[in-house]
PDB file of N, CA and C in Angstrom:
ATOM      1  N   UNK A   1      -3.684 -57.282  92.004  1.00  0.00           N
ATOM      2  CA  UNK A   1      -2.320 -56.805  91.911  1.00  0.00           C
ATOM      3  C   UNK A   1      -2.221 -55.830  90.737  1.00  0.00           C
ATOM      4  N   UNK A   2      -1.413 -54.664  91.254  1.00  0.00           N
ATOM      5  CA  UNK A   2      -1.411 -53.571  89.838  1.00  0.00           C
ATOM      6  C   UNK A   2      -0.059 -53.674  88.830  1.00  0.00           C
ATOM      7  N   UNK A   3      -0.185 -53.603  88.206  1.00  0.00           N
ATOM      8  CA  UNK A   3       1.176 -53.357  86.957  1.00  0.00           C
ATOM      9  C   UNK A   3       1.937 -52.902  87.872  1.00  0.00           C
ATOM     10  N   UNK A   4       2.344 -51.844  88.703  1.00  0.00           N
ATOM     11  CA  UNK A   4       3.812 -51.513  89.478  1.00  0.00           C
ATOM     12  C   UNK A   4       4.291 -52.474  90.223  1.00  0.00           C
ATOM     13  N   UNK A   5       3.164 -53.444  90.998  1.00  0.00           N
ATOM     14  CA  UNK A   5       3.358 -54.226  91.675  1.00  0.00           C
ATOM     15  C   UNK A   5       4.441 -55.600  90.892  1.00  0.00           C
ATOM     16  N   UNK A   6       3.913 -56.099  90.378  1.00  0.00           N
ATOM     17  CA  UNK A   6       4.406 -56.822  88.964  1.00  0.00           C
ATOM     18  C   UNK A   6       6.385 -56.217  88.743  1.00  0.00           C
ATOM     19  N   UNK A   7       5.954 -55.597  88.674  1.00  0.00           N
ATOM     20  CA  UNK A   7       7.485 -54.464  88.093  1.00  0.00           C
ATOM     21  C   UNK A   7       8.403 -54.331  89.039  1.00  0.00           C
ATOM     22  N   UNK A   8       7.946 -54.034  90.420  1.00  0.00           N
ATOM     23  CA  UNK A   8       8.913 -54.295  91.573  1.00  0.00           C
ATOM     24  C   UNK A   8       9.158 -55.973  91.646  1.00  0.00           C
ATOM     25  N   UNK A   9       8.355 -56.994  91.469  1.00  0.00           N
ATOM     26  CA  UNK A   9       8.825 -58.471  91.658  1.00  0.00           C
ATOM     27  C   UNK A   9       9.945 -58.735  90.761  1.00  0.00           C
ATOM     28  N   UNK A  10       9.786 -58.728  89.351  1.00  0.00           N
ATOM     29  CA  UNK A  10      10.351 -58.456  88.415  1.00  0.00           C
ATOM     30  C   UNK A  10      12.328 -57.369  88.605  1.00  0.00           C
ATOM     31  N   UNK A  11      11.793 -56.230  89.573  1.00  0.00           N
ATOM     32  CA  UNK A  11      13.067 -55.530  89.564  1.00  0.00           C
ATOM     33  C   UNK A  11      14.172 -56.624  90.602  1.00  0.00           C
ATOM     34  N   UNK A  12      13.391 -56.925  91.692  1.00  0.00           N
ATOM     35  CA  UNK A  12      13.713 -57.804  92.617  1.00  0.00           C
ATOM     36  C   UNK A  12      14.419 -58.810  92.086  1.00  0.00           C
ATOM     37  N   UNK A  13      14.047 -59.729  90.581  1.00  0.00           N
ATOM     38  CA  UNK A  13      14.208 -60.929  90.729  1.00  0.00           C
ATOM     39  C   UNK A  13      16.150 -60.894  89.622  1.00  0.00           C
ATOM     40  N   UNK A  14      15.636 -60.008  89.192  1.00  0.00           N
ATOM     41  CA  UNK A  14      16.046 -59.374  87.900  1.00  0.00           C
ATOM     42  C   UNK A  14      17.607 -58.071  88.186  1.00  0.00           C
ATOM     43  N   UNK A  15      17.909 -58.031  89.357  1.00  0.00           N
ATOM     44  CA  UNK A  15      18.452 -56.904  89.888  1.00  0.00           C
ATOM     45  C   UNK A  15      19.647 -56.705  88.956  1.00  0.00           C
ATOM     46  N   UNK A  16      19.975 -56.847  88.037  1.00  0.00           N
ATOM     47  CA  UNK A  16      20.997 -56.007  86.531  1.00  0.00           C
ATOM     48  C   UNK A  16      20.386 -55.234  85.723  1.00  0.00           C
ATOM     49  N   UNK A  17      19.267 -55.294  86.044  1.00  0.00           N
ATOM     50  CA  UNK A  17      18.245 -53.900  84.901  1.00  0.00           C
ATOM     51  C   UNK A  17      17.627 -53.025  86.258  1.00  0.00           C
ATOM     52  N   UNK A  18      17.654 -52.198  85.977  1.00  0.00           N
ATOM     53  CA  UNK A  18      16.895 -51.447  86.875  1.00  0.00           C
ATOM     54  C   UNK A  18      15.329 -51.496  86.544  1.00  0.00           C
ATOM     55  N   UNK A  19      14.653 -50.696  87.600  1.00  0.00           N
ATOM     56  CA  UNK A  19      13.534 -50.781  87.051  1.00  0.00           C
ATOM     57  C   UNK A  19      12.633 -50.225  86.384  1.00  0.00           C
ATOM     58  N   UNK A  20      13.150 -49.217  85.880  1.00  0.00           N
ATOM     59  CA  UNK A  20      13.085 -48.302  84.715  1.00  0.00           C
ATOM     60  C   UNK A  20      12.589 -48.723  83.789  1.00  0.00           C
ATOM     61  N   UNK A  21      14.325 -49.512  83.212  1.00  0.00           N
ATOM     62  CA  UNK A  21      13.859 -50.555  82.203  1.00  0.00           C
ATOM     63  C   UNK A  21      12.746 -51.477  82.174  1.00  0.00           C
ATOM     64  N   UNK A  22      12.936 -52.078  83.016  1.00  0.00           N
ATOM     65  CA  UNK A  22      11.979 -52.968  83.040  1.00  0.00           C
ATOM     66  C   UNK A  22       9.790 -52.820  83.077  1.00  0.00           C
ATOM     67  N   UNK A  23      10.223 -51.279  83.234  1.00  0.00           N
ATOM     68  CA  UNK A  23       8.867 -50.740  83.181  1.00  0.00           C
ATOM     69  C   UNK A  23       8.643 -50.644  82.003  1.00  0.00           C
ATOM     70  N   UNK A  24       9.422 -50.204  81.273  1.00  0.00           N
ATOM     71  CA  UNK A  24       9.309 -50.041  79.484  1.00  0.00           C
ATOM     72  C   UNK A  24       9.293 -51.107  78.969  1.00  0.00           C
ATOM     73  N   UNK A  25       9.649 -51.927  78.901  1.00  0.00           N
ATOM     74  CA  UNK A  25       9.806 -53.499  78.293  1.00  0.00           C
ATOM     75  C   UNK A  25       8.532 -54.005  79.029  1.00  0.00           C
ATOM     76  N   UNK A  26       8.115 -53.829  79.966  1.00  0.00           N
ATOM     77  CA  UNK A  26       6.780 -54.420  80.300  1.00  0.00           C
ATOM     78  C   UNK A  26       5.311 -53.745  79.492  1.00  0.00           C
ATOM     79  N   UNK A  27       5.716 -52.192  79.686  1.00  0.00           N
ATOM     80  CA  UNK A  27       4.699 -51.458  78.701  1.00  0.00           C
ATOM     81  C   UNK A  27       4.866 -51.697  77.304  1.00  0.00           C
ATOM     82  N   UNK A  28       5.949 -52.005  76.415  1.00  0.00           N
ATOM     83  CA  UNK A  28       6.003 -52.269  75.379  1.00  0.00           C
ATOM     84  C   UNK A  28       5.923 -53.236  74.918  1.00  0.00           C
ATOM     85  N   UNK A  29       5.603 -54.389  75.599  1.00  0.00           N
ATOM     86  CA  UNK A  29       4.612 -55.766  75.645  1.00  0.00           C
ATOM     87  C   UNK A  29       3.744 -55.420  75.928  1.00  0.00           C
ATOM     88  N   UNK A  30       2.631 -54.934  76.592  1.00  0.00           N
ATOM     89  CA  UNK A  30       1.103 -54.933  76.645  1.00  0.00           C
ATOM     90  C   UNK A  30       1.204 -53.901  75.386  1.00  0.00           C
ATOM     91  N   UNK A  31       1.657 -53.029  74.766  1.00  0.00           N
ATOM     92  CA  UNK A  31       1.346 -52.383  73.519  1.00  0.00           C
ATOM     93  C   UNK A  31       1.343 -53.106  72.524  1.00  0.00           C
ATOM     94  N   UNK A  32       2.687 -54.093  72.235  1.00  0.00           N
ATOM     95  CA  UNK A  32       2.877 -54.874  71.301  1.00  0.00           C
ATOM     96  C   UNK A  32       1.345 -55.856  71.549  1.00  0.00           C
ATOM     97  N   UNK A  33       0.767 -56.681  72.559  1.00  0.00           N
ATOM     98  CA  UNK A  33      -0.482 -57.423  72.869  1.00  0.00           C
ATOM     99  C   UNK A  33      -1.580 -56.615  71.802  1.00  0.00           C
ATOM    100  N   UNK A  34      -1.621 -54.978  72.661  1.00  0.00           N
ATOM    101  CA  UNK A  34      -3.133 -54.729  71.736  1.00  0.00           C
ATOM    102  C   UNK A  34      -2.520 -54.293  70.701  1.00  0.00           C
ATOM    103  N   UNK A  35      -1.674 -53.649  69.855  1.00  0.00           N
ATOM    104  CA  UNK A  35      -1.433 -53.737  68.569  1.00  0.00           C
ATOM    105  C   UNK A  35      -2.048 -54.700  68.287  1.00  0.00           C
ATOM    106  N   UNK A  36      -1.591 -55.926  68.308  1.00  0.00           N
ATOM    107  CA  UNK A  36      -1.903 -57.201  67.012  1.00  0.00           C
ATOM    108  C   UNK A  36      -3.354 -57.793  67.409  1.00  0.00           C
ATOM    109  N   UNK A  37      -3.712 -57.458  68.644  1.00  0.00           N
ATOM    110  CA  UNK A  37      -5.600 -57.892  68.945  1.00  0.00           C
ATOM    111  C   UNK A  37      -5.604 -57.112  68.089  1.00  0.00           C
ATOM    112  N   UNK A  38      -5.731 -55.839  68.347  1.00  0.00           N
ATOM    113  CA  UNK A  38      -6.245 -54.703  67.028  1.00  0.00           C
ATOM    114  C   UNK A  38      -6.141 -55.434  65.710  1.00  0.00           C
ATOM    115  N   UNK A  39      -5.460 -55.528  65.251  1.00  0.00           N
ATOM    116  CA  UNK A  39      -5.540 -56.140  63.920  1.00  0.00           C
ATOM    117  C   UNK A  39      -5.402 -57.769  63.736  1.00  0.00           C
ATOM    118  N   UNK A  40      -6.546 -58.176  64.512  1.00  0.00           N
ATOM    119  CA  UNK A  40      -6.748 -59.884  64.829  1.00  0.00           C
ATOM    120  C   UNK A  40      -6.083 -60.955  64.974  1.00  0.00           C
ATOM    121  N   UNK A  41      -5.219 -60.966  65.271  1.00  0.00           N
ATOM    122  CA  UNK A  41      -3.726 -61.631  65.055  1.00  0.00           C
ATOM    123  C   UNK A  41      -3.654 -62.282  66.582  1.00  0.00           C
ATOM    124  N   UNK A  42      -3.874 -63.539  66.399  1.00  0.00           N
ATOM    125  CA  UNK A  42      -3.731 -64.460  67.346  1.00  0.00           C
ATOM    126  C   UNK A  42      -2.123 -64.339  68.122  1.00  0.00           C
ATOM    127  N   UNK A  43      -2.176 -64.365  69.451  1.00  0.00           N
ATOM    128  CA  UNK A  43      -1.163 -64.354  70.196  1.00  0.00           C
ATOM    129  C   UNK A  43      -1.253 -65.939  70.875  1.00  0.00           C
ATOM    130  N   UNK A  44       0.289 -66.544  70.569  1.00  0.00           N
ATOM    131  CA  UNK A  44       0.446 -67.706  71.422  1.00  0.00           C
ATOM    132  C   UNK A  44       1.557 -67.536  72.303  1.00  0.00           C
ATOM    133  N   UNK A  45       1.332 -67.821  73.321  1.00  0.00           N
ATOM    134  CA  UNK A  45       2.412 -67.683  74.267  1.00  0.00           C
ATOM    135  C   UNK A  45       2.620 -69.097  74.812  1.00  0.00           C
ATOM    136  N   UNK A  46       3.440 -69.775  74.415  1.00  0.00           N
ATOM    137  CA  UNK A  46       3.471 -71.416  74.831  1.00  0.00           C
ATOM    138  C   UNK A  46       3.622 -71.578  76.736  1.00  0.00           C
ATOM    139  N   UNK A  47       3.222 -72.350  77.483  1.00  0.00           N
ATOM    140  CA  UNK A  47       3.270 -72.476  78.843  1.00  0.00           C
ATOM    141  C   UNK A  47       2.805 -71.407  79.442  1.00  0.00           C
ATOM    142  N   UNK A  48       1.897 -70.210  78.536  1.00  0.00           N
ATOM    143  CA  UNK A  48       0.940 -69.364  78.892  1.00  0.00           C
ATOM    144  C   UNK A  48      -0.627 -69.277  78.876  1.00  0.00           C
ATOM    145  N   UNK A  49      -0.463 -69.128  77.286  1.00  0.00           N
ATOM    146  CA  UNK A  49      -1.640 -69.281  76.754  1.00  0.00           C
ATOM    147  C   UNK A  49      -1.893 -68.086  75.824  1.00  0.00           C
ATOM    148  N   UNK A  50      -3.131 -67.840  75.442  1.00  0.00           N
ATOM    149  CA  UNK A  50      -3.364 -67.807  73.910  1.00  0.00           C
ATOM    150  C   UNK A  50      -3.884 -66.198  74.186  1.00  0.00           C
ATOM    151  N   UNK A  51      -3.782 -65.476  73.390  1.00  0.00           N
ATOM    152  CA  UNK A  51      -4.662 -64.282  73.113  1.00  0.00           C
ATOM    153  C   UNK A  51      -5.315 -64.108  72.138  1.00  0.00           C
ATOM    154  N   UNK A  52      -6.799 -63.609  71.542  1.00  0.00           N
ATOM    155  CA  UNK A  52      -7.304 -63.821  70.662  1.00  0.00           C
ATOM    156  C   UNK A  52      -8.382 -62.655  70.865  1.00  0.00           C
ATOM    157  N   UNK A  53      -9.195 -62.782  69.762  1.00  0.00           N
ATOM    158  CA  UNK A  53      -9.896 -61.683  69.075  1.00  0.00           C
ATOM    159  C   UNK A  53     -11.415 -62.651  69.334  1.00  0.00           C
ATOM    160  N   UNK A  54     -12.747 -62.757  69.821  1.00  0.00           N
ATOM    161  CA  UNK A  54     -14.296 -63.175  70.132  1.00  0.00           C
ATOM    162  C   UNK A  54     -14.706 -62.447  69.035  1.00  0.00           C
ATOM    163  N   UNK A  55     -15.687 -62.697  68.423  1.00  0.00           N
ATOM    164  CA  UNK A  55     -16.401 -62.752  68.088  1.00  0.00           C
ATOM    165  C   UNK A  55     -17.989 -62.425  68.574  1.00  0.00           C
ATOM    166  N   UNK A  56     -18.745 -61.676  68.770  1.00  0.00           N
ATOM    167  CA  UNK A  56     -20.052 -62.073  69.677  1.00  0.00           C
ATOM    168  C   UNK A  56     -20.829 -61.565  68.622  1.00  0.00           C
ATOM    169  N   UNK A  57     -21.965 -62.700  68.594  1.00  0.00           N
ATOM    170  CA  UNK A  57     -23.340 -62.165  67.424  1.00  0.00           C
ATOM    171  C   UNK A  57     -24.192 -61.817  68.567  1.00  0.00           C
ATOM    172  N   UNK A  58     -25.356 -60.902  67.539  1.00  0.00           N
ATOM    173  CA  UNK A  58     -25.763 -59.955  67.881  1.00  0.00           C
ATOM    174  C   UNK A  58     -27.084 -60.282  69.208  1.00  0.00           C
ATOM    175  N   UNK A  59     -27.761 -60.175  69.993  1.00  0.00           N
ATOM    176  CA  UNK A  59     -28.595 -60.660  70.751  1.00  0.00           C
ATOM    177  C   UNK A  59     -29.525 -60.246  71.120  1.00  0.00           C
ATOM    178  N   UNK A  60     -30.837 -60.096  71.799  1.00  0.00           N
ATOM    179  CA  UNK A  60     -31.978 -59.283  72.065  1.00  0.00           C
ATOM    180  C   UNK A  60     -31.133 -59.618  73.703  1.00  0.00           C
ATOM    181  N   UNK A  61     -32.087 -58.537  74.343  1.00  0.00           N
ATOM    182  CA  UNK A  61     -31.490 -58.393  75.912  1.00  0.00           C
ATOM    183  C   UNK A  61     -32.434 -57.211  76.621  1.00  0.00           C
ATOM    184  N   UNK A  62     -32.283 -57.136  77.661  1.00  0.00           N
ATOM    185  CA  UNK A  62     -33.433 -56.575  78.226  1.00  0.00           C
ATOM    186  C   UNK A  62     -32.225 -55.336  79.163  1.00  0.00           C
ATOM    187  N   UNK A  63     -32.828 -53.645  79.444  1.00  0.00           N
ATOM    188  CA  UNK A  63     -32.074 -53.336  79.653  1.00  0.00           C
ATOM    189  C   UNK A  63     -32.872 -53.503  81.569  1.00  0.00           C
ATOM    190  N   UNK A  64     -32.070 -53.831  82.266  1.00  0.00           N
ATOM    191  CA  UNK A  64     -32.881 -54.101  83.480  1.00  0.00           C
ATOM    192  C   UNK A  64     -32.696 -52.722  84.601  1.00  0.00           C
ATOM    193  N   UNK A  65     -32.942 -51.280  83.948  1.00  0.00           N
ATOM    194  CA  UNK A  65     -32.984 -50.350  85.062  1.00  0.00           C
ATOM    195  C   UNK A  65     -34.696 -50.045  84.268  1.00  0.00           C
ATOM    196  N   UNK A  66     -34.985 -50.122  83.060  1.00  0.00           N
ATOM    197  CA  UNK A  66     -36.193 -49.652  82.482  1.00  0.00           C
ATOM    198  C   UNK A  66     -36.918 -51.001  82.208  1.00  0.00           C
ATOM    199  N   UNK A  67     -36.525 -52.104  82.272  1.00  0.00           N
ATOM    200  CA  UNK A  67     -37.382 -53.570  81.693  1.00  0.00           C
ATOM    201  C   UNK A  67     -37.455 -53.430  79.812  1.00  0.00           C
ATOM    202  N   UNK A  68     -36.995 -52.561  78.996  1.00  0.00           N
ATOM    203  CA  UNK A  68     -36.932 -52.465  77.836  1.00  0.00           C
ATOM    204  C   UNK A  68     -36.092 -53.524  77.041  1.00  0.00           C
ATOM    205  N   UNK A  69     -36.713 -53.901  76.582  1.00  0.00           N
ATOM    206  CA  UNK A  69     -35.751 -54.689  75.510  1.00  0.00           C
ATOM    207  C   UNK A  69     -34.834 -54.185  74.160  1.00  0.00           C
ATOM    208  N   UNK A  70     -33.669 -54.428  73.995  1.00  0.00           N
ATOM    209  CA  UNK A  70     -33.052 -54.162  73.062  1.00  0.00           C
ATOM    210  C   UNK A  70     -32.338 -54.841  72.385  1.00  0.00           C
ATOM    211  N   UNK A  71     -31.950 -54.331  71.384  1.00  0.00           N
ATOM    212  CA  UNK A  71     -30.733 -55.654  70.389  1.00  0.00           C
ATOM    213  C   UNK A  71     -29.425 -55.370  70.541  1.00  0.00           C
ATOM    214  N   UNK A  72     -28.610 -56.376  71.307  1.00  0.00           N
ATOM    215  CA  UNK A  72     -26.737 -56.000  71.628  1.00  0.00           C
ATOM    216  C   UNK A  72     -26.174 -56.309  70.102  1.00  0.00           C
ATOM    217  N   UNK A  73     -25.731 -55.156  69.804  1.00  0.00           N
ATOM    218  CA  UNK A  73     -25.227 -55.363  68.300  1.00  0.00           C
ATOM    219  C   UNK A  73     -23.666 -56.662  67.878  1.00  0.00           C
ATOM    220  N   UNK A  74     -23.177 -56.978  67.016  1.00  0.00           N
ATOM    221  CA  UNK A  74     -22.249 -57.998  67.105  1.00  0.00           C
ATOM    222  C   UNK A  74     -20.827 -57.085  67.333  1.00  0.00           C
ATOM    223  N   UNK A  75     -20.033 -58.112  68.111  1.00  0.00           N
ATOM    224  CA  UNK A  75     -18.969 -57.006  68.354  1.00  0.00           C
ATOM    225  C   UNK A  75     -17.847 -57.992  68.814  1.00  0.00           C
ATOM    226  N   UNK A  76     -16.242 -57.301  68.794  1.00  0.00           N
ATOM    227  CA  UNK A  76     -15.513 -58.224  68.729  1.00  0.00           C
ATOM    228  C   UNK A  76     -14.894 -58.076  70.194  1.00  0.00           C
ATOM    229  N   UNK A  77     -14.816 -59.048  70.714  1.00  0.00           N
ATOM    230  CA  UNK A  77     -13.823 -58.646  72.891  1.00  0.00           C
ATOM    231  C   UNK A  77     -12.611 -59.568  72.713  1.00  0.00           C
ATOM    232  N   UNK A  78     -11.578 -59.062  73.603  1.00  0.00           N
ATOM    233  CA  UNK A  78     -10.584 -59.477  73.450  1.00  0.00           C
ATOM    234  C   UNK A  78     -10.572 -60.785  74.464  1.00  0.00           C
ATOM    235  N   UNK A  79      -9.689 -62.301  74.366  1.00  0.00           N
ATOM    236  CA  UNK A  79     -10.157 -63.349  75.011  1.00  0.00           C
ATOM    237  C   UNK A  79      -8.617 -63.855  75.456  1.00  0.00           C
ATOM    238  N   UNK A  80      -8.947 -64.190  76.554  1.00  0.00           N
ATOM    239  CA  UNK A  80      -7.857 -65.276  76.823  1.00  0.00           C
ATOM    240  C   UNK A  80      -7.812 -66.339  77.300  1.00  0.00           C
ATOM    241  N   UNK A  81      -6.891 -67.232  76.468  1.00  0.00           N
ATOM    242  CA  UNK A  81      -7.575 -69.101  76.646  1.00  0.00           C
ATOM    243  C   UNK A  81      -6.074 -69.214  77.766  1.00  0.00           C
ATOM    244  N   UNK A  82      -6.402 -70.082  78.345  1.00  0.00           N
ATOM    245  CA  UNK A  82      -4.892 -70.099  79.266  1.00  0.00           C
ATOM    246  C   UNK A  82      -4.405 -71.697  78.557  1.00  0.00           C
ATOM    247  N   UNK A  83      -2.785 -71.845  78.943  1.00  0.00           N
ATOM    248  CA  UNK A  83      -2.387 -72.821  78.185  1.00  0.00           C
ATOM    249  C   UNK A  83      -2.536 -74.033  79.533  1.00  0.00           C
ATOM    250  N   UNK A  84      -2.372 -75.331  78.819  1.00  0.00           N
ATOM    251  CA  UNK A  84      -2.393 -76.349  80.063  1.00  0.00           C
ATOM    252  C   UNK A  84      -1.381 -76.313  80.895  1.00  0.00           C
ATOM    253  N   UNK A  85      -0.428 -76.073  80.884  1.00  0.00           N
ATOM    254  CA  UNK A  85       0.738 -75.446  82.172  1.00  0.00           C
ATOM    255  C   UNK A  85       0.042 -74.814  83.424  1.00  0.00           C
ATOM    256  N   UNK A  86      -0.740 -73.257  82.880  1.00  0.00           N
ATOM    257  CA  UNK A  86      -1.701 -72.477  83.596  1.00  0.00           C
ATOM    258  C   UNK A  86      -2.448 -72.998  84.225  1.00  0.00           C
ATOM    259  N   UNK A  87      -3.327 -73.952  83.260  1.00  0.00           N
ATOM    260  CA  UNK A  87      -4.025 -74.916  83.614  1.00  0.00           C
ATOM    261  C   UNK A  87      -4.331 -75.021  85.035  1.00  0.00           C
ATOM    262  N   UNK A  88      -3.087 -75.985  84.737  1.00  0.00           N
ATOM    263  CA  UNK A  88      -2.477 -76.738  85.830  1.00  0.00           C
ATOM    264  C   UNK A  88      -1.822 -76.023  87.094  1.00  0.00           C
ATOM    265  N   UNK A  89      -1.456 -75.145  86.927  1.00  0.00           N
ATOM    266  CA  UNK A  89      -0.881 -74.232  88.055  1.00  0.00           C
ATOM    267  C   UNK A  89      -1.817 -74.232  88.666  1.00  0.00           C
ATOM    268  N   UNK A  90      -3.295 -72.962  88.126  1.00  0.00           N
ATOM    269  CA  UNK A  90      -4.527 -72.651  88.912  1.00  0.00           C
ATOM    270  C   UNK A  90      -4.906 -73.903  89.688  1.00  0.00           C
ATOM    271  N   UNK A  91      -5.316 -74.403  88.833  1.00  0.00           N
ATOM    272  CA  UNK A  91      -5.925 -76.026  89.598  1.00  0.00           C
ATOM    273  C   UNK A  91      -4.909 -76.256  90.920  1.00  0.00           C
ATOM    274  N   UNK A  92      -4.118 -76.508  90.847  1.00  0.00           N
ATOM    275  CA  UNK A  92      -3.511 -77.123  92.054  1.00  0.00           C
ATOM    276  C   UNK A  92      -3.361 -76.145  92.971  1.00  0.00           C
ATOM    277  N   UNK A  93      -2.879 -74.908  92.715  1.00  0.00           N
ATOM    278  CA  UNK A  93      -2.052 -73.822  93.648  1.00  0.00           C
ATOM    279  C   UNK A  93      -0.960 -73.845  93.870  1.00  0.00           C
ATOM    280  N   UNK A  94       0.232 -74.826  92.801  1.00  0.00           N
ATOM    281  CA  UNK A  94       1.627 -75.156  93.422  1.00  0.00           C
ATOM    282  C   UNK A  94       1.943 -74.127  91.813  1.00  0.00           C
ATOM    283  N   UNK A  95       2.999 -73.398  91.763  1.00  0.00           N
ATOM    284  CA  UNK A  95       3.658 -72.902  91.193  1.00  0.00           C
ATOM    285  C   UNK A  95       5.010 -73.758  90.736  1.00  0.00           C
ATOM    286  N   UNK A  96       5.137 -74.093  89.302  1.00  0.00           N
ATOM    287  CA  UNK A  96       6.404 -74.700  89.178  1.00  0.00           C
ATOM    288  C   UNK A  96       6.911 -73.899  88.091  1.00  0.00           C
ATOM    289  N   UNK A  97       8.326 -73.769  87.872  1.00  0.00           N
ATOM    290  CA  UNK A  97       9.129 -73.708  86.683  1.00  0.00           C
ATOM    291  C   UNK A  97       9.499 -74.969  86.050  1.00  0.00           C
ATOM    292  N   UNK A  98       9.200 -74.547  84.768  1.00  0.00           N
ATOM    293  CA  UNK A  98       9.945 -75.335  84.293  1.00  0.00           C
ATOM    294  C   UNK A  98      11.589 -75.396  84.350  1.00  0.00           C
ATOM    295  N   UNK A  99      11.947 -76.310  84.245  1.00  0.00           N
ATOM    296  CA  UNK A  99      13.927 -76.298  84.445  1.00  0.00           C
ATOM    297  C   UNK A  99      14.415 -76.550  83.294  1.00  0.00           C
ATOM    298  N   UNK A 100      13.722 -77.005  82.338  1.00  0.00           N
ATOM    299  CA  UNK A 100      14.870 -76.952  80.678  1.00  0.00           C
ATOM    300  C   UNK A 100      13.933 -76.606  79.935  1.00  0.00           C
ATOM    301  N   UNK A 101      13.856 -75.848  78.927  1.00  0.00           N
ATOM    302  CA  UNK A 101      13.182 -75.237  77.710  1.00  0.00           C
ATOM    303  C   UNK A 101      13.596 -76.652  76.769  1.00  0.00           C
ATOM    304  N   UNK A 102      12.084 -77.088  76.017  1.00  0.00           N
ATOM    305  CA  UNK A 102      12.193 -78.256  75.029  1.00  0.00           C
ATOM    306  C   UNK A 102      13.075 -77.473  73.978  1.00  0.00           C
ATOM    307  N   UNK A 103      13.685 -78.155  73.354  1.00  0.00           N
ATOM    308  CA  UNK A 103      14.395 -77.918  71.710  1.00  0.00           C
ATOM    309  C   UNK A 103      13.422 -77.896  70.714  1.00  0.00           C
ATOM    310  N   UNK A 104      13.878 -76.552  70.341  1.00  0.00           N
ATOM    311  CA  UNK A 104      12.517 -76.247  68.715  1.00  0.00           C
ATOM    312  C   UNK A 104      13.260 -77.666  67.756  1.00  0.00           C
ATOM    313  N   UNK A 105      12.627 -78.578  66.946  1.00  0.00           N
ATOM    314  CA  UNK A 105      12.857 -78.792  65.970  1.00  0.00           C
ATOM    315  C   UNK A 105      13.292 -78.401  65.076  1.00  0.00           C
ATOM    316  N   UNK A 106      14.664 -78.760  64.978  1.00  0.00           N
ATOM    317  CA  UNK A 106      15.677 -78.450  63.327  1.00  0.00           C
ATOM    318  C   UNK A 106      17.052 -77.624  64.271  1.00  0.00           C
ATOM    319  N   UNK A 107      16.764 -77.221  65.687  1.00  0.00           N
ATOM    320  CA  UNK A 107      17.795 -76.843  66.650  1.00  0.00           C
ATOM    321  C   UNK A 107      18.362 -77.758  67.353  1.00  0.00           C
ATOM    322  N   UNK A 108      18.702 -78.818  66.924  1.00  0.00           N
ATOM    323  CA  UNK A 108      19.178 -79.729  67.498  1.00  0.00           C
ATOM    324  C   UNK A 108      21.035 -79.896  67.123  1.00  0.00           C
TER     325      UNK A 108
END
């Protein structure tokens, strides 16, 4: 599924914003995302899951069009852990909402 695709469900569900808007507010979340990967900054998205910054040390590896061996230098990839909600969605295949958002502590 492509990003426009996404944006028409969204205009659909959403029909008081056009979808204009809603294209910008979607692009200015995946900007806001790699901004802060860029500068390592853990993303939590609760009943989503996590965005984060890997780590990979460095490795010998073989390049397999020549059989040469080489060293993959250390380098950082962007990761995503899914939250147990997700989890749980994938696993089963049933899609649920949640129906009440828990109360932050001290909002009571």
């Amino acid at each position: 599924m492509r990003k426009e695709e996404i944006i028409d469900i969204i205009a659909e569900r959403l029909e008081n914003y056009s979808r204009r808007d809603i294209y910008k507010i979607i692009n200015e979340f995946f900007e806001v995302i790699k901004e802060l990967l860029s500068k390592d900054v853990v993303i939590e998205l609760r009943g989503f899951g996590t965005f984060l910054i890997k780590q990979r040390k460095s490795k010998k590896a073989r390049n397999p069009k020549t059989g040469e061996k080489v060293i993959v230098e250390d380098k950082k990839v962007p990761y995503f852990k899914p939250g147990t909600i997700m989890k749980k969605i994938v696993k089963t295949g049933k899609y649920f909402k949640l129906s009440r958002q828990k109360q932050v502590k001290g909002n009571q």
